[in-house]
PDBML (XML) file of the C-alpha atoms, coordinates in Angstrom:
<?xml version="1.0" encoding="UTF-8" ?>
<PDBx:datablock datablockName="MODEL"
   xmlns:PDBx="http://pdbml.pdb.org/schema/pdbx-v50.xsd"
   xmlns:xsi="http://www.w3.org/2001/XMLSchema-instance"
   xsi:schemaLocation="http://pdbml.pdb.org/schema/pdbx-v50.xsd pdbx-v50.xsd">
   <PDBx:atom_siteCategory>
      <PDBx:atom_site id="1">
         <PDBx:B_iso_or_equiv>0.00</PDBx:B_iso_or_equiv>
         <PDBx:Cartn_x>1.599</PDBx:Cartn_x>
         <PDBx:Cartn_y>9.336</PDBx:Cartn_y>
         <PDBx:Cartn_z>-14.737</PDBx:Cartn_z>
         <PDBx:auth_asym_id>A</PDBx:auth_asym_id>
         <PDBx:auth_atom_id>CA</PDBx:auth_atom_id>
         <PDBx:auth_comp_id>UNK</PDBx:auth_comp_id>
         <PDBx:auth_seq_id>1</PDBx:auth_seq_id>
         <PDBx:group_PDB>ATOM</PDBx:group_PDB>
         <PDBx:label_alt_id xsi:nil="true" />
         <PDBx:label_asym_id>A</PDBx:label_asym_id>
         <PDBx:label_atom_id>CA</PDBx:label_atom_id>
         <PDBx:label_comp_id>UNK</PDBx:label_comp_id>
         <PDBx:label_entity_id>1</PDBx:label_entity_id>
         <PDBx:label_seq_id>1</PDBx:label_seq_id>
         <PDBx:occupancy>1.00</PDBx:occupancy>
         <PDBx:pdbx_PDB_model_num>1</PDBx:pdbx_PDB_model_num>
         <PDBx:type_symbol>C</PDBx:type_symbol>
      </PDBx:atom_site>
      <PDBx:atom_site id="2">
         <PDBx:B_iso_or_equiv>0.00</PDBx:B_iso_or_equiv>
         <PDBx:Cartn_x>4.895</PDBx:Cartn_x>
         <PDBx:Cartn_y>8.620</PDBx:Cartn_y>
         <PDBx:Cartn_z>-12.903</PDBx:Cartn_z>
         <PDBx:auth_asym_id>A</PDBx:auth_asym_id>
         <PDBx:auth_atom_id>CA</PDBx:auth_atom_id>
         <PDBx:auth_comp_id>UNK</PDBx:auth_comp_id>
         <PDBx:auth_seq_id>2</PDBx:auth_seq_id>
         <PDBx:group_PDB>ATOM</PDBx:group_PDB>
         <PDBx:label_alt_id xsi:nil="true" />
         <PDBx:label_asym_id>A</PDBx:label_asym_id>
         <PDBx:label_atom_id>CA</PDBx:label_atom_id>
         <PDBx:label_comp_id>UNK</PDBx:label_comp_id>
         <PDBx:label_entity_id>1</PDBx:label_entity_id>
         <PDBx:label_seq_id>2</PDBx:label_seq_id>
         <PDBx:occupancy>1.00</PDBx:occupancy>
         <PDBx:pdbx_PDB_model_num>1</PDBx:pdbx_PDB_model_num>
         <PDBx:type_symbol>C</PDBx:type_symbol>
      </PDBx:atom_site>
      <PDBx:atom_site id="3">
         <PDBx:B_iso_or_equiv>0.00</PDBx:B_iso_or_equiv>
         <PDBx:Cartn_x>3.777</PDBx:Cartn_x>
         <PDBx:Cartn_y>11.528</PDBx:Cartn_y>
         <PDBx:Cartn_z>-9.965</PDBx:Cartn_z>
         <PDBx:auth_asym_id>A</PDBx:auth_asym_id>
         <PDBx:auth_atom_id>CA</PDBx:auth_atom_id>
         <PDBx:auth_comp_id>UNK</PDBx:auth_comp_id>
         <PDBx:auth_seq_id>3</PDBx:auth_seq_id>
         <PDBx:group_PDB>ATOM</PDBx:group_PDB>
         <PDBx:label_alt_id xsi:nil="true" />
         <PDBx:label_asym_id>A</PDBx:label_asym_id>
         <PDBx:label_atom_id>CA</PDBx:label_atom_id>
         <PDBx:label_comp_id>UNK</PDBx:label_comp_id>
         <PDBx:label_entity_id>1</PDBx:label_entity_id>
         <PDBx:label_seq_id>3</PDBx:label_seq_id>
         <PDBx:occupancy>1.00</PDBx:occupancy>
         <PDBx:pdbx_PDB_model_num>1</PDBx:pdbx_PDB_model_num>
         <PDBx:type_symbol>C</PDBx:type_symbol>
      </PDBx:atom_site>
      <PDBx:atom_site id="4">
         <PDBx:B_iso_or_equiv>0.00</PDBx:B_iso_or_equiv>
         <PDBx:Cartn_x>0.261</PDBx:Cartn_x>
         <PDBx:Cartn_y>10.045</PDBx:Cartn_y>
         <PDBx:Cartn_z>-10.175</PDBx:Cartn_z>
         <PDBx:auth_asym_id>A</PDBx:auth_asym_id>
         <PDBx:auth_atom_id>CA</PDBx:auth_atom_id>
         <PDBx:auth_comp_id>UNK</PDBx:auth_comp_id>
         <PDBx:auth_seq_id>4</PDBx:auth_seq_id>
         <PDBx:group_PDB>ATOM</PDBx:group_PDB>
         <PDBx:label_alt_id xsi:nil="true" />
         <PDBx:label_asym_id>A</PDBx:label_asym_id>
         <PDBx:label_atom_id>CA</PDBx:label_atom_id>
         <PDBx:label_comp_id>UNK</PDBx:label_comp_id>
         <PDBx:label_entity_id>1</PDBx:label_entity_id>
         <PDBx:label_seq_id>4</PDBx:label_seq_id>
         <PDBx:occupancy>1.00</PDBx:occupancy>
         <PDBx:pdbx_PDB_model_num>1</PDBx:pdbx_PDB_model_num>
         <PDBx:type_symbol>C</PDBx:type_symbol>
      </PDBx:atom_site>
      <PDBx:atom_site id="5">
         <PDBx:B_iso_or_equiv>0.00</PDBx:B_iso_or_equiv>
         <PDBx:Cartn_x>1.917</PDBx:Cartn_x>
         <PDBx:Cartn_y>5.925</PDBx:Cartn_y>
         <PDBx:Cartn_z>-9.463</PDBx:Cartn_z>
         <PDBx:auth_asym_id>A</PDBx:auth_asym_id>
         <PDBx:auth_atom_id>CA</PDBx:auth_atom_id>
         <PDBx:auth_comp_id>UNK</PDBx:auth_comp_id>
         <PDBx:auth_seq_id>5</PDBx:auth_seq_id>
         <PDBx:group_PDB>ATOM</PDBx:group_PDB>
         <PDBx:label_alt_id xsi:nil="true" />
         <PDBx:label_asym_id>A</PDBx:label_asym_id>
         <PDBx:label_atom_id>CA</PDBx:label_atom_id>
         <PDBx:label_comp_id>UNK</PDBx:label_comp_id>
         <PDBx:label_entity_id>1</PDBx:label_entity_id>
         <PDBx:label_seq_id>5</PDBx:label_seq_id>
         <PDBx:occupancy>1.00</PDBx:occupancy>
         <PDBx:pdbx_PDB_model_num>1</PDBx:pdbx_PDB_model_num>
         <PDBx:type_symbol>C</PDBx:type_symbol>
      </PDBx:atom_site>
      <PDBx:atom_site id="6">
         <PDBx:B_iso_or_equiv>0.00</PDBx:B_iso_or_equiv>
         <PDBx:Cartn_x>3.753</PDBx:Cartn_x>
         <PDBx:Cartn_y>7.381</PDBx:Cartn_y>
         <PDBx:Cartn_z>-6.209</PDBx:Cartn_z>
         <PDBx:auth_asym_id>A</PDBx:auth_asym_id>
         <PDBx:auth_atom_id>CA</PDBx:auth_atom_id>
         <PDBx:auth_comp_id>UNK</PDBx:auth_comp_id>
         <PDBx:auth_seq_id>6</PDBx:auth_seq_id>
         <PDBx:group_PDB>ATOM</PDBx:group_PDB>
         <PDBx:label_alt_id xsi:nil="true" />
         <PDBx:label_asym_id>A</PDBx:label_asym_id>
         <PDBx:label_atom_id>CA</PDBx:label_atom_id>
         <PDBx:label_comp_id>UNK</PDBx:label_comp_id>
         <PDBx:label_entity_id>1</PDBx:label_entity_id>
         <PDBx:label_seq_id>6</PDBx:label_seq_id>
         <PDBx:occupancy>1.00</PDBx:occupancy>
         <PDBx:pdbx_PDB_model_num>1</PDBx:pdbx_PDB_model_num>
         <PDBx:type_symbol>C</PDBx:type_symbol>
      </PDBx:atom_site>
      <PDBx:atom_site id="7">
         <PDBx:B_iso_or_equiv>0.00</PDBx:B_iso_or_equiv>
         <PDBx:Cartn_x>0.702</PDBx:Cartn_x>
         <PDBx:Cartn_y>9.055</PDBx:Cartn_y>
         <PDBx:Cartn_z>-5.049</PDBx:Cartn_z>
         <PDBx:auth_asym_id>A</PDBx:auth_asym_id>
         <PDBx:auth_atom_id>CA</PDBx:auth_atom_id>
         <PDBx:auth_comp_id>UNK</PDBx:auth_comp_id>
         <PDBx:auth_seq_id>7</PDBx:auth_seq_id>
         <PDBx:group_PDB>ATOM</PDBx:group_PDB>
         <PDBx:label_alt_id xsi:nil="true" />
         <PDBx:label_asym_id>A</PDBx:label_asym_id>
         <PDBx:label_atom_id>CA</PDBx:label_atom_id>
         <PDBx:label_comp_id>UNK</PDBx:label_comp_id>
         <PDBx:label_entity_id>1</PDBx:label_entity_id>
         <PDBx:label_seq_id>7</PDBx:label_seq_id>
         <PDBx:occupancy>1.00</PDBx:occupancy>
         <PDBx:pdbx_PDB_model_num>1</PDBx:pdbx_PDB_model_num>
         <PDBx:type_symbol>C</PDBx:type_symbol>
      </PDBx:atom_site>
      <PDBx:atom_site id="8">
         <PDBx:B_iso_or_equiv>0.00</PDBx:B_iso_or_equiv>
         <PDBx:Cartn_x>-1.496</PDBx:Cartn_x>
         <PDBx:Cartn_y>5.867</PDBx:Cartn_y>
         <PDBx:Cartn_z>-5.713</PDBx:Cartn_z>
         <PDBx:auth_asym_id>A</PDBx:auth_asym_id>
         <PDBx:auth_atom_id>CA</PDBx:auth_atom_id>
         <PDBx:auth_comp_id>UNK</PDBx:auth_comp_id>
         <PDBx:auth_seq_id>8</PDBx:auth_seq_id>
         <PDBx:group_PDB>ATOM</PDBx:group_PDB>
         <PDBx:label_alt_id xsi:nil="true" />
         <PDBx:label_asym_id>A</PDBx:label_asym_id>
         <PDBx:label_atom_id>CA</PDBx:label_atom_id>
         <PDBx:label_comp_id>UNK</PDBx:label_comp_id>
         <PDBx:label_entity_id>1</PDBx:label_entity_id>
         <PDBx:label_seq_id>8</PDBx:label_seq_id>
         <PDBx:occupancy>1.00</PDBx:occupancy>
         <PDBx:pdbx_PDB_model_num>1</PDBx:pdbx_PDB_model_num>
         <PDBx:type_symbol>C</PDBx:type_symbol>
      </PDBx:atom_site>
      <PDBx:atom_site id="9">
         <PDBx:B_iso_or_equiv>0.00</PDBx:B_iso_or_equiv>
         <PDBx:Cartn_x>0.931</PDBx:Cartn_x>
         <PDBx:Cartn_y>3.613</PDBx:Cartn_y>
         <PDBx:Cartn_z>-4.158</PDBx:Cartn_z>
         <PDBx:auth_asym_id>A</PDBx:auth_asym_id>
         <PDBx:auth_atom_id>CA</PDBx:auth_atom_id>
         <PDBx:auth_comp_id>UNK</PDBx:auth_comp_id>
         <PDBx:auth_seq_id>9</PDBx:auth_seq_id>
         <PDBx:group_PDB>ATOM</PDBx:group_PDB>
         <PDBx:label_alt_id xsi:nil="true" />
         <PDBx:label_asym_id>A</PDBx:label_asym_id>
         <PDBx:label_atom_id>CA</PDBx:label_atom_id>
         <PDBx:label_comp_id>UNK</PDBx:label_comp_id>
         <PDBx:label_entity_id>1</PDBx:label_entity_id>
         <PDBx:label_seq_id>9</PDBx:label_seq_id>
         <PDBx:occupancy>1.00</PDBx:occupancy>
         <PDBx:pdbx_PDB_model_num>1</PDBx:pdbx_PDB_model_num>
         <PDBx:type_symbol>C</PDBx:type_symbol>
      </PDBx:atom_site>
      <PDBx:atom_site id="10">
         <PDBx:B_iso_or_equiv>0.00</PDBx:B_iso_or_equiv>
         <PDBx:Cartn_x>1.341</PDBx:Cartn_x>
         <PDBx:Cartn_y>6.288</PDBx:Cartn_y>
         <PDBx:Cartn_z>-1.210</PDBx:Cartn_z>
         <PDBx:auth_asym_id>A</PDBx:auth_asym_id>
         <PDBx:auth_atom_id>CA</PDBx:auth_atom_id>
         <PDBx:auth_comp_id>UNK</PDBx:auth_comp_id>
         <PDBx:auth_seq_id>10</PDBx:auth_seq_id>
         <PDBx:group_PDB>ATOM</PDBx:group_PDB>
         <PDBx:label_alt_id xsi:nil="true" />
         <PDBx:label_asym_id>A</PDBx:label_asym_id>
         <PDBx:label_atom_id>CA</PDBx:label_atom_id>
         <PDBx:label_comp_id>UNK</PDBx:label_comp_id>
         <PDBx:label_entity_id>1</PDBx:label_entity_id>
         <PDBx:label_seq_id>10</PDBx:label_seq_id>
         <PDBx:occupancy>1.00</PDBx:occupancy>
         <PDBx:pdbx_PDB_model_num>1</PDBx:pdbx_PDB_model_num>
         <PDBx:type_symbol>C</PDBx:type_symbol>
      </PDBx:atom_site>
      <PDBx:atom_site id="11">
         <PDBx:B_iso_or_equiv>0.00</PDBx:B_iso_or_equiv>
         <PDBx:Cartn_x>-2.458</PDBx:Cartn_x>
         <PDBx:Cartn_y>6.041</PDBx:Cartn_y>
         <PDBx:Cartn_z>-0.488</PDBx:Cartn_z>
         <PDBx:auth_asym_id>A</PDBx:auth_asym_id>
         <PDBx:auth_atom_id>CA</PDBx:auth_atom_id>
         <PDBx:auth_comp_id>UNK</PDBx:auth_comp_id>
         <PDBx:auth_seq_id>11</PDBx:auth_seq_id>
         <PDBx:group_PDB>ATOM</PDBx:group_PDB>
         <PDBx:label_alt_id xsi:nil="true" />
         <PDBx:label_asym_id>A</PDBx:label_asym_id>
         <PDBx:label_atom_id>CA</PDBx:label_atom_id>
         <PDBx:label_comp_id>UNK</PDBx:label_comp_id>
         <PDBx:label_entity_id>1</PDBx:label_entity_id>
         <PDBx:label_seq_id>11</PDBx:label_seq_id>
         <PDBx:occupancy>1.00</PDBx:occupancy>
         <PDBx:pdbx_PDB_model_num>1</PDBx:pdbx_PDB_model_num>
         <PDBx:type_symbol>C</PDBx:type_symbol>
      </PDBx:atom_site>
      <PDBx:atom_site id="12">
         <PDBx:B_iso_or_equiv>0.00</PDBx:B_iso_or_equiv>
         <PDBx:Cartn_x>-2.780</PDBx:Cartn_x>
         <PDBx:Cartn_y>2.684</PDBx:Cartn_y>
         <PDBx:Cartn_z>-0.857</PDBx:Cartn_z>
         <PDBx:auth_asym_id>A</PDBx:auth_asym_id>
         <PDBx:auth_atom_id>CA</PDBx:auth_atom_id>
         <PDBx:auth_comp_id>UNK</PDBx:auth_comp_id>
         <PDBx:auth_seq_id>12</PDBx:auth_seq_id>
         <PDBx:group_PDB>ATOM</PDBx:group_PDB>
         <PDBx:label_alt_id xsi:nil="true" />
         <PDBx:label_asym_id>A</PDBx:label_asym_id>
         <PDBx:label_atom_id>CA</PDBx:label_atom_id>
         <PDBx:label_comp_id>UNK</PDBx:label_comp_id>
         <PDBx:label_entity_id>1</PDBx:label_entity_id>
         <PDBx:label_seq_id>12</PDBx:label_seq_id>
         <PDBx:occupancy>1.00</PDBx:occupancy>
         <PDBx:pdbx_PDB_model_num>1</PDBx:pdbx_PDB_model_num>
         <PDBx:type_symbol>C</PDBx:type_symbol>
      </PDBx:atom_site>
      <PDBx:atom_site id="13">
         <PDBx:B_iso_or_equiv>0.00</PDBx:B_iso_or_equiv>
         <PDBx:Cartn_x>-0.498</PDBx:Cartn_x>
         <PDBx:Cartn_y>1.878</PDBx:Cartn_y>
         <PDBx:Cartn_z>1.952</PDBx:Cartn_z>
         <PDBx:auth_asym_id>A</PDBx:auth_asym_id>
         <PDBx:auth_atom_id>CA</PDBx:auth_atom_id>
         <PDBx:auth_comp_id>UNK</PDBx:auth_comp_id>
         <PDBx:auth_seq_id>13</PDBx:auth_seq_id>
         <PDBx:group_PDB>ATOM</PDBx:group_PDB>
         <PDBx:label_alt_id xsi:nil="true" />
         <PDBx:label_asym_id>A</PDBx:label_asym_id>
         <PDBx:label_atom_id>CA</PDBx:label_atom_id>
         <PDBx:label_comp_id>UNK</PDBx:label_comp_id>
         <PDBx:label_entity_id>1</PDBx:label_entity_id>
         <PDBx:label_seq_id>13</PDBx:label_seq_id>
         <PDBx:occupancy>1.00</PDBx:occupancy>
         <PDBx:pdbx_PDB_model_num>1</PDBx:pdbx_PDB_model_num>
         <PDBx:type_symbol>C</PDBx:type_symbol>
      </PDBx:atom_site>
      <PDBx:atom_site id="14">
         <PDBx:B_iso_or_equiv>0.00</PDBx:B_iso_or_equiv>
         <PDBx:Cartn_x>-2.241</PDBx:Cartn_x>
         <PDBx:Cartn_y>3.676</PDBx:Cartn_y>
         <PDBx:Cartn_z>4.511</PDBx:Cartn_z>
         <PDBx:auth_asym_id>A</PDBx:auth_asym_id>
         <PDBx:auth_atom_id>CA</PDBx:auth_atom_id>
         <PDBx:auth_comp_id>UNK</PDBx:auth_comp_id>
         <PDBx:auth_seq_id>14</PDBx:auth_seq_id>
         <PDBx:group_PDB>ATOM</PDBx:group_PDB>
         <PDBx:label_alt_id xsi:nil="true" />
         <PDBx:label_asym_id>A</PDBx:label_asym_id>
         <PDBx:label_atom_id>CA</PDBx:label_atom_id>
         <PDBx:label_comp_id>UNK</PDBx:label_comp_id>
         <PDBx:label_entity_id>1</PDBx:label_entity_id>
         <PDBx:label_seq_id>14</PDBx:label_seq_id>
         <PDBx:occupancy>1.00</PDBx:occupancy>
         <PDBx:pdbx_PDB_model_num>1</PDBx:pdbx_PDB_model_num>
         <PDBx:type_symbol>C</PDBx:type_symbol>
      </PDBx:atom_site>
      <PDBx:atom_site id="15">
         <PDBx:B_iso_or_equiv>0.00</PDBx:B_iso_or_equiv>
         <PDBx:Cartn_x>-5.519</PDBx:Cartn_x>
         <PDBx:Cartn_y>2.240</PDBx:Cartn_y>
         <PDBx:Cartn_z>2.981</PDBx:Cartn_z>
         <PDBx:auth_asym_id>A</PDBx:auth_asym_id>
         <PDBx:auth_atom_id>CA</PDBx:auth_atom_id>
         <PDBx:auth_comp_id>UNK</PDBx:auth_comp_id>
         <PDBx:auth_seq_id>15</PDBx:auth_seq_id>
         <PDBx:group_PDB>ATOM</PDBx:group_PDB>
         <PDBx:label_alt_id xsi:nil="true" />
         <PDBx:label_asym_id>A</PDBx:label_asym_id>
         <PDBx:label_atom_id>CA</PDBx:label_atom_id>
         <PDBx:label_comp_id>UNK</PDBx:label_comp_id>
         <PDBx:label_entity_id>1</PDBx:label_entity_id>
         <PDBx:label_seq_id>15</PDBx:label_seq_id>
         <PDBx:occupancy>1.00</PDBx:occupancy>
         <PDBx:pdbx_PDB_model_num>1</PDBx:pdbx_PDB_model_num>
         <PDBx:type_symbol>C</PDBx:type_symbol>
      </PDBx:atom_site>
      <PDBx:atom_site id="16">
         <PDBx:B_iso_or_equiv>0.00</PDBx:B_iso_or_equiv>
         <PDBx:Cartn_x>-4.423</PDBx:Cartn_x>
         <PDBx:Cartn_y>-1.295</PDBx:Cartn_y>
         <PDBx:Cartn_z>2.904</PDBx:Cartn_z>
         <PDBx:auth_asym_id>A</PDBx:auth_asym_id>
         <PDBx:auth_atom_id>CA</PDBx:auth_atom_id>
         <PDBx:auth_comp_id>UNK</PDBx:auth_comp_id>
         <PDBx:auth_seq_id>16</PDBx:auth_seq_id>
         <PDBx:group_PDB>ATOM</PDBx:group_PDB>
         <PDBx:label_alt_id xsi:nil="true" />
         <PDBx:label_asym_id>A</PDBx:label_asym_id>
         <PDBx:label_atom_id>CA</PDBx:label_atom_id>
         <PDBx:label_comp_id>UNK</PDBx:label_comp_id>
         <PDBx:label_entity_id>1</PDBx:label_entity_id>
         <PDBx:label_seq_id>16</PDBx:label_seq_id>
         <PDBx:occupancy>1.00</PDBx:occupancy>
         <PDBx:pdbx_PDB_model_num>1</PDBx:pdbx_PDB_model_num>
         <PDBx:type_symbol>C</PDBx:type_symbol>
      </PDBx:atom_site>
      <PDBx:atom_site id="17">
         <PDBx:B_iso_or_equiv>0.00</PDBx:B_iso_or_equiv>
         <PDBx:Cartn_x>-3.075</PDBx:Cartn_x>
         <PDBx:Cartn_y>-3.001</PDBx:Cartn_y>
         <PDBx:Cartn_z>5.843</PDBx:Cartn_z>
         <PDBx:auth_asym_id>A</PDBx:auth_asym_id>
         <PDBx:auth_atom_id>CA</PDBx:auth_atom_id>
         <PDBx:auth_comp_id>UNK</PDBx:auth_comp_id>
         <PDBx:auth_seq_id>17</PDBx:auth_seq_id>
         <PDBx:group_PDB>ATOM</PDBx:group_PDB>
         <PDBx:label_alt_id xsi:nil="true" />
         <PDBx:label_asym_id>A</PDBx:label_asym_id>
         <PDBx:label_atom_id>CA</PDBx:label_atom_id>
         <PDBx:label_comp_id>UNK</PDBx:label_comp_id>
         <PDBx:label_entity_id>1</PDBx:label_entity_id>
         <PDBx:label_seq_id>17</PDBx:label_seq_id>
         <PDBx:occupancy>1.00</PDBx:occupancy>
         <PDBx:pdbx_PDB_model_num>1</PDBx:pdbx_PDB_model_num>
         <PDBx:type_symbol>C</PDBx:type_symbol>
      </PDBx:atom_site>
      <PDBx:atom_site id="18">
         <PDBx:B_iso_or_equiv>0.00</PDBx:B_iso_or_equiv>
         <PDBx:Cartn_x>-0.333</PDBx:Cartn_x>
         <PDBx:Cartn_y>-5.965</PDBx:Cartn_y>
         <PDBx:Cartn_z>5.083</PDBx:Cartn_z>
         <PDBx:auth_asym_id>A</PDBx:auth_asym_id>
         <PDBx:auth_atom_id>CA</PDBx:auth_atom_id>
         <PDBx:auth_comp_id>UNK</PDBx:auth_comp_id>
         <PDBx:auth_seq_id>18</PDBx:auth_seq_id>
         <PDBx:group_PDB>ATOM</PDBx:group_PDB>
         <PDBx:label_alt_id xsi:nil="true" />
         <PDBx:label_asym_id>A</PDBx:label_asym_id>
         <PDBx:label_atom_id>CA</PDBx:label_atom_id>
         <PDBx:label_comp_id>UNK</PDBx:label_comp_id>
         <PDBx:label_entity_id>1</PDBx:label_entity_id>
         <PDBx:label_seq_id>18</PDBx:label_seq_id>
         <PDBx:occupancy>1.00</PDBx:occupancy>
         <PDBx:pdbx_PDB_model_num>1</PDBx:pdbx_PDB_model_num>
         <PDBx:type_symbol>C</PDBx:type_symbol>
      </PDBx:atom_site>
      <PDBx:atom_site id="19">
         <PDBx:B_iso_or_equiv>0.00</PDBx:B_iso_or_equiv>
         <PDBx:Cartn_x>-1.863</PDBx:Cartn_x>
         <PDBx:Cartn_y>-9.155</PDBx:Cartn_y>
         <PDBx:Cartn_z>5.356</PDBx:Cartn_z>
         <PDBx:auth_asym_id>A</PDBx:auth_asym_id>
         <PDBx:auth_atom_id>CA</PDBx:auth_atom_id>
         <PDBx:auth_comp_id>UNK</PDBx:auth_comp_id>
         <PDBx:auth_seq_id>19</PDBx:auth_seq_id>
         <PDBx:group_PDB>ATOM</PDBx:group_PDB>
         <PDBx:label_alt_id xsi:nil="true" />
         <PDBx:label_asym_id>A</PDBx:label_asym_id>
         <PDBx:label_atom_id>CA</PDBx:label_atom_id>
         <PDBx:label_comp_id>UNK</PDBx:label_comp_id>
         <PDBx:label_entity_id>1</PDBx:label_entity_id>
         <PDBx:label_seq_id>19</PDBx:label_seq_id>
         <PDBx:occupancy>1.00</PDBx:occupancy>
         <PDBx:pdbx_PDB_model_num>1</PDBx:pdbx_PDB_model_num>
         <PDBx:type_symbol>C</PDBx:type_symbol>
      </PDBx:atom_site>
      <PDBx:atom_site id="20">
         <PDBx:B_iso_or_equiv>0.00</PDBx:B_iso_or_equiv>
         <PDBx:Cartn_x>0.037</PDBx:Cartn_x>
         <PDBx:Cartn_y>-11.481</PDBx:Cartn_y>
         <PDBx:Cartn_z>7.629</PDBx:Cartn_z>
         <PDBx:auth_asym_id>A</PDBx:auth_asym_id>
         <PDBx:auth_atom_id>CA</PDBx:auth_atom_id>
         <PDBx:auth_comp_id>UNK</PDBx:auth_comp_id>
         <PDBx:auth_seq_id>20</PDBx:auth_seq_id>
         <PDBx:group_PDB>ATOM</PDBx:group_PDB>
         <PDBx:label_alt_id xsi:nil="true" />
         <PDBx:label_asym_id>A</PDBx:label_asym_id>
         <PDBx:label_atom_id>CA</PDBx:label_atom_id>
         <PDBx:label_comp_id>UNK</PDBx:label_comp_id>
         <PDBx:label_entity_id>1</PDBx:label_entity_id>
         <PDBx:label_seq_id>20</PDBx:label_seq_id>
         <PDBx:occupancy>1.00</PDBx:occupancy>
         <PDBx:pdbx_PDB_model_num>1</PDBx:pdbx_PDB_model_num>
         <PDBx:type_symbol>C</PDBx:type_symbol>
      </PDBx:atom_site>
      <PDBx:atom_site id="21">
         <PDBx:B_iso_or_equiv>0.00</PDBx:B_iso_or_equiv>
         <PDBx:Cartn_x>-0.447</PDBx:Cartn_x>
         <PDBx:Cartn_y>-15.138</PDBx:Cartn_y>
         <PDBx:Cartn_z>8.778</PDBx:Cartn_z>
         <PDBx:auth_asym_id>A</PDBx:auth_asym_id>
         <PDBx:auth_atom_id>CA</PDBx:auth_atom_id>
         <PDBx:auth_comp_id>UNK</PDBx:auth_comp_id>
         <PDBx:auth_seq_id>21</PDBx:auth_seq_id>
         <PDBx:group_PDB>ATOM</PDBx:group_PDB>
         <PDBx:label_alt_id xsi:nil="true" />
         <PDBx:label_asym_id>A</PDBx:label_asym_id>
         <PDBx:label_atom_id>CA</PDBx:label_atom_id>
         <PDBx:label_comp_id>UNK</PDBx:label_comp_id>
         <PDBx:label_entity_id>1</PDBx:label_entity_id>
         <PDBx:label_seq_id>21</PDBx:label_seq_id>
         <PDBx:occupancy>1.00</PDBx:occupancy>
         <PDBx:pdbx_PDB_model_num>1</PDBx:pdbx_PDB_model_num>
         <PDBx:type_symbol>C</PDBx:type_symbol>
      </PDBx:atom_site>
      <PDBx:atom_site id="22">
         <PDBx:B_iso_or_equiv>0.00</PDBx:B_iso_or_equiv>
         <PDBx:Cartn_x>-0.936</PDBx:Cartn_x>
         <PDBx:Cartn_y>-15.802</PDBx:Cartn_y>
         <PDBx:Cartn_z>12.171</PDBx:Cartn_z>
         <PDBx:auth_asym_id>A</PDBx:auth_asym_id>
         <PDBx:auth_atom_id>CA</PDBx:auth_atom_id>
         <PDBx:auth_comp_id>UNK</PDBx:auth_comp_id>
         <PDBx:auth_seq_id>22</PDBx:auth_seq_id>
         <PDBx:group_PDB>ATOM</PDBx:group_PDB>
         <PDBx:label_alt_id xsi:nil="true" />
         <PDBx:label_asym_id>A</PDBx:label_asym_id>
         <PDBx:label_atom_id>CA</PDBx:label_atom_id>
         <PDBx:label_comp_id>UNK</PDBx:label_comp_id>
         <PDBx:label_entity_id>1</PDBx:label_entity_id>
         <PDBx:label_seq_id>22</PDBx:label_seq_id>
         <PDBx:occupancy>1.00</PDBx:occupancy>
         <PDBx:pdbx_PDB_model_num>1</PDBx:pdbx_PDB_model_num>
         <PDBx:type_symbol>C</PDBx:type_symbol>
      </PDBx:atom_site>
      <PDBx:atom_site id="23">
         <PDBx:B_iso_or_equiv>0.00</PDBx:B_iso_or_equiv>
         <PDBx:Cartn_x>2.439</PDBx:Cartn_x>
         <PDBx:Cartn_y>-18.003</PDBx:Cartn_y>
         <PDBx:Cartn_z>12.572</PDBx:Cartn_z>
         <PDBx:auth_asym_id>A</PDBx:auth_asym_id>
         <PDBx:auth_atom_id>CA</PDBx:auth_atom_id>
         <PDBx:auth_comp_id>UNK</PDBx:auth_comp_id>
         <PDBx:auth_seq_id>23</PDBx:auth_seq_id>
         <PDBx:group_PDB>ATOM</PDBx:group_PDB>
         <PDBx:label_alt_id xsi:nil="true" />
         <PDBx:label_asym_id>A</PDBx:label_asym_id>
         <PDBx:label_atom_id>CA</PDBx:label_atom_id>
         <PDBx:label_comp_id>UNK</PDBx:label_comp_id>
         <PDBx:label_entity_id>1</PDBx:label_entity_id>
         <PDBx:label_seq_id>23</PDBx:label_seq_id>
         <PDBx:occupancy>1.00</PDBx:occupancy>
         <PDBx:pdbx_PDB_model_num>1</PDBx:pdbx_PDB_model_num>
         <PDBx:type_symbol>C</PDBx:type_symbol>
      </PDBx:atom_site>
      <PDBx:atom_site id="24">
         <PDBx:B_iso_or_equiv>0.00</PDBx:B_iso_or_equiv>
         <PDBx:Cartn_x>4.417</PDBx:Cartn_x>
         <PDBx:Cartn_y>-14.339</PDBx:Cartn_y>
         <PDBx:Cartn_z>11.149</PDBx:Cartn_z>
         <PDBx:auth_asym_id>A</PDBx:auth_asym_id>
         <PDBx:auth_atom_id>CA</PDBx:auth_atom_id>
         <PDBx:auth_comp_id>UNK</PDBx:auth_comp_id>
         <PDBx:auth_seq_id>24</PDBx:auth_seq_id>
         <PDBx:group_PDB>ATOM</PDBx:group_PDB>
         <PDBx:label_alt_id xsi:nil="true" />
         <PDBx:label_asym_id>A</PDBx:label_asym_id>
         <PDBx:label_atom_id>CA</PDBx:label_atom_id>
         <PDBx:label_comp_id>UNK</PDBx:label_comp_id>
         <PDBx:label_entity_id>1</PDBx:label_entity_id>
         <PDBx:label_seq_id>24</PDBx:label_seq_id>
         <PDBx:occupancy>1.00</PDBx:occupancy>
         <PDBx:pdbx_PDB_model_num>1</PDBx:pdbx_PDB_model_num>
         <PDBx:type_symbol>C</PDBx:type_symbol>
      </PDBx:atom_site>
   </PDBx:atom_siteCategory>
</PDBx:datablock>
């Protein structure tokens, strides 16, 4: 489970762009 979260969270940033507001 623990290996599994860093591997999730490791995919999911190159899958999921930051959002960010035009003024940032």
């Amino acid at each position: 489970d623990a290996v599994m979260l860093q591997l999730t969270r490791a995919r999911n940033r190159l899958t999921t762009p930051a959002s960010m507001t035009l003024p940032e």
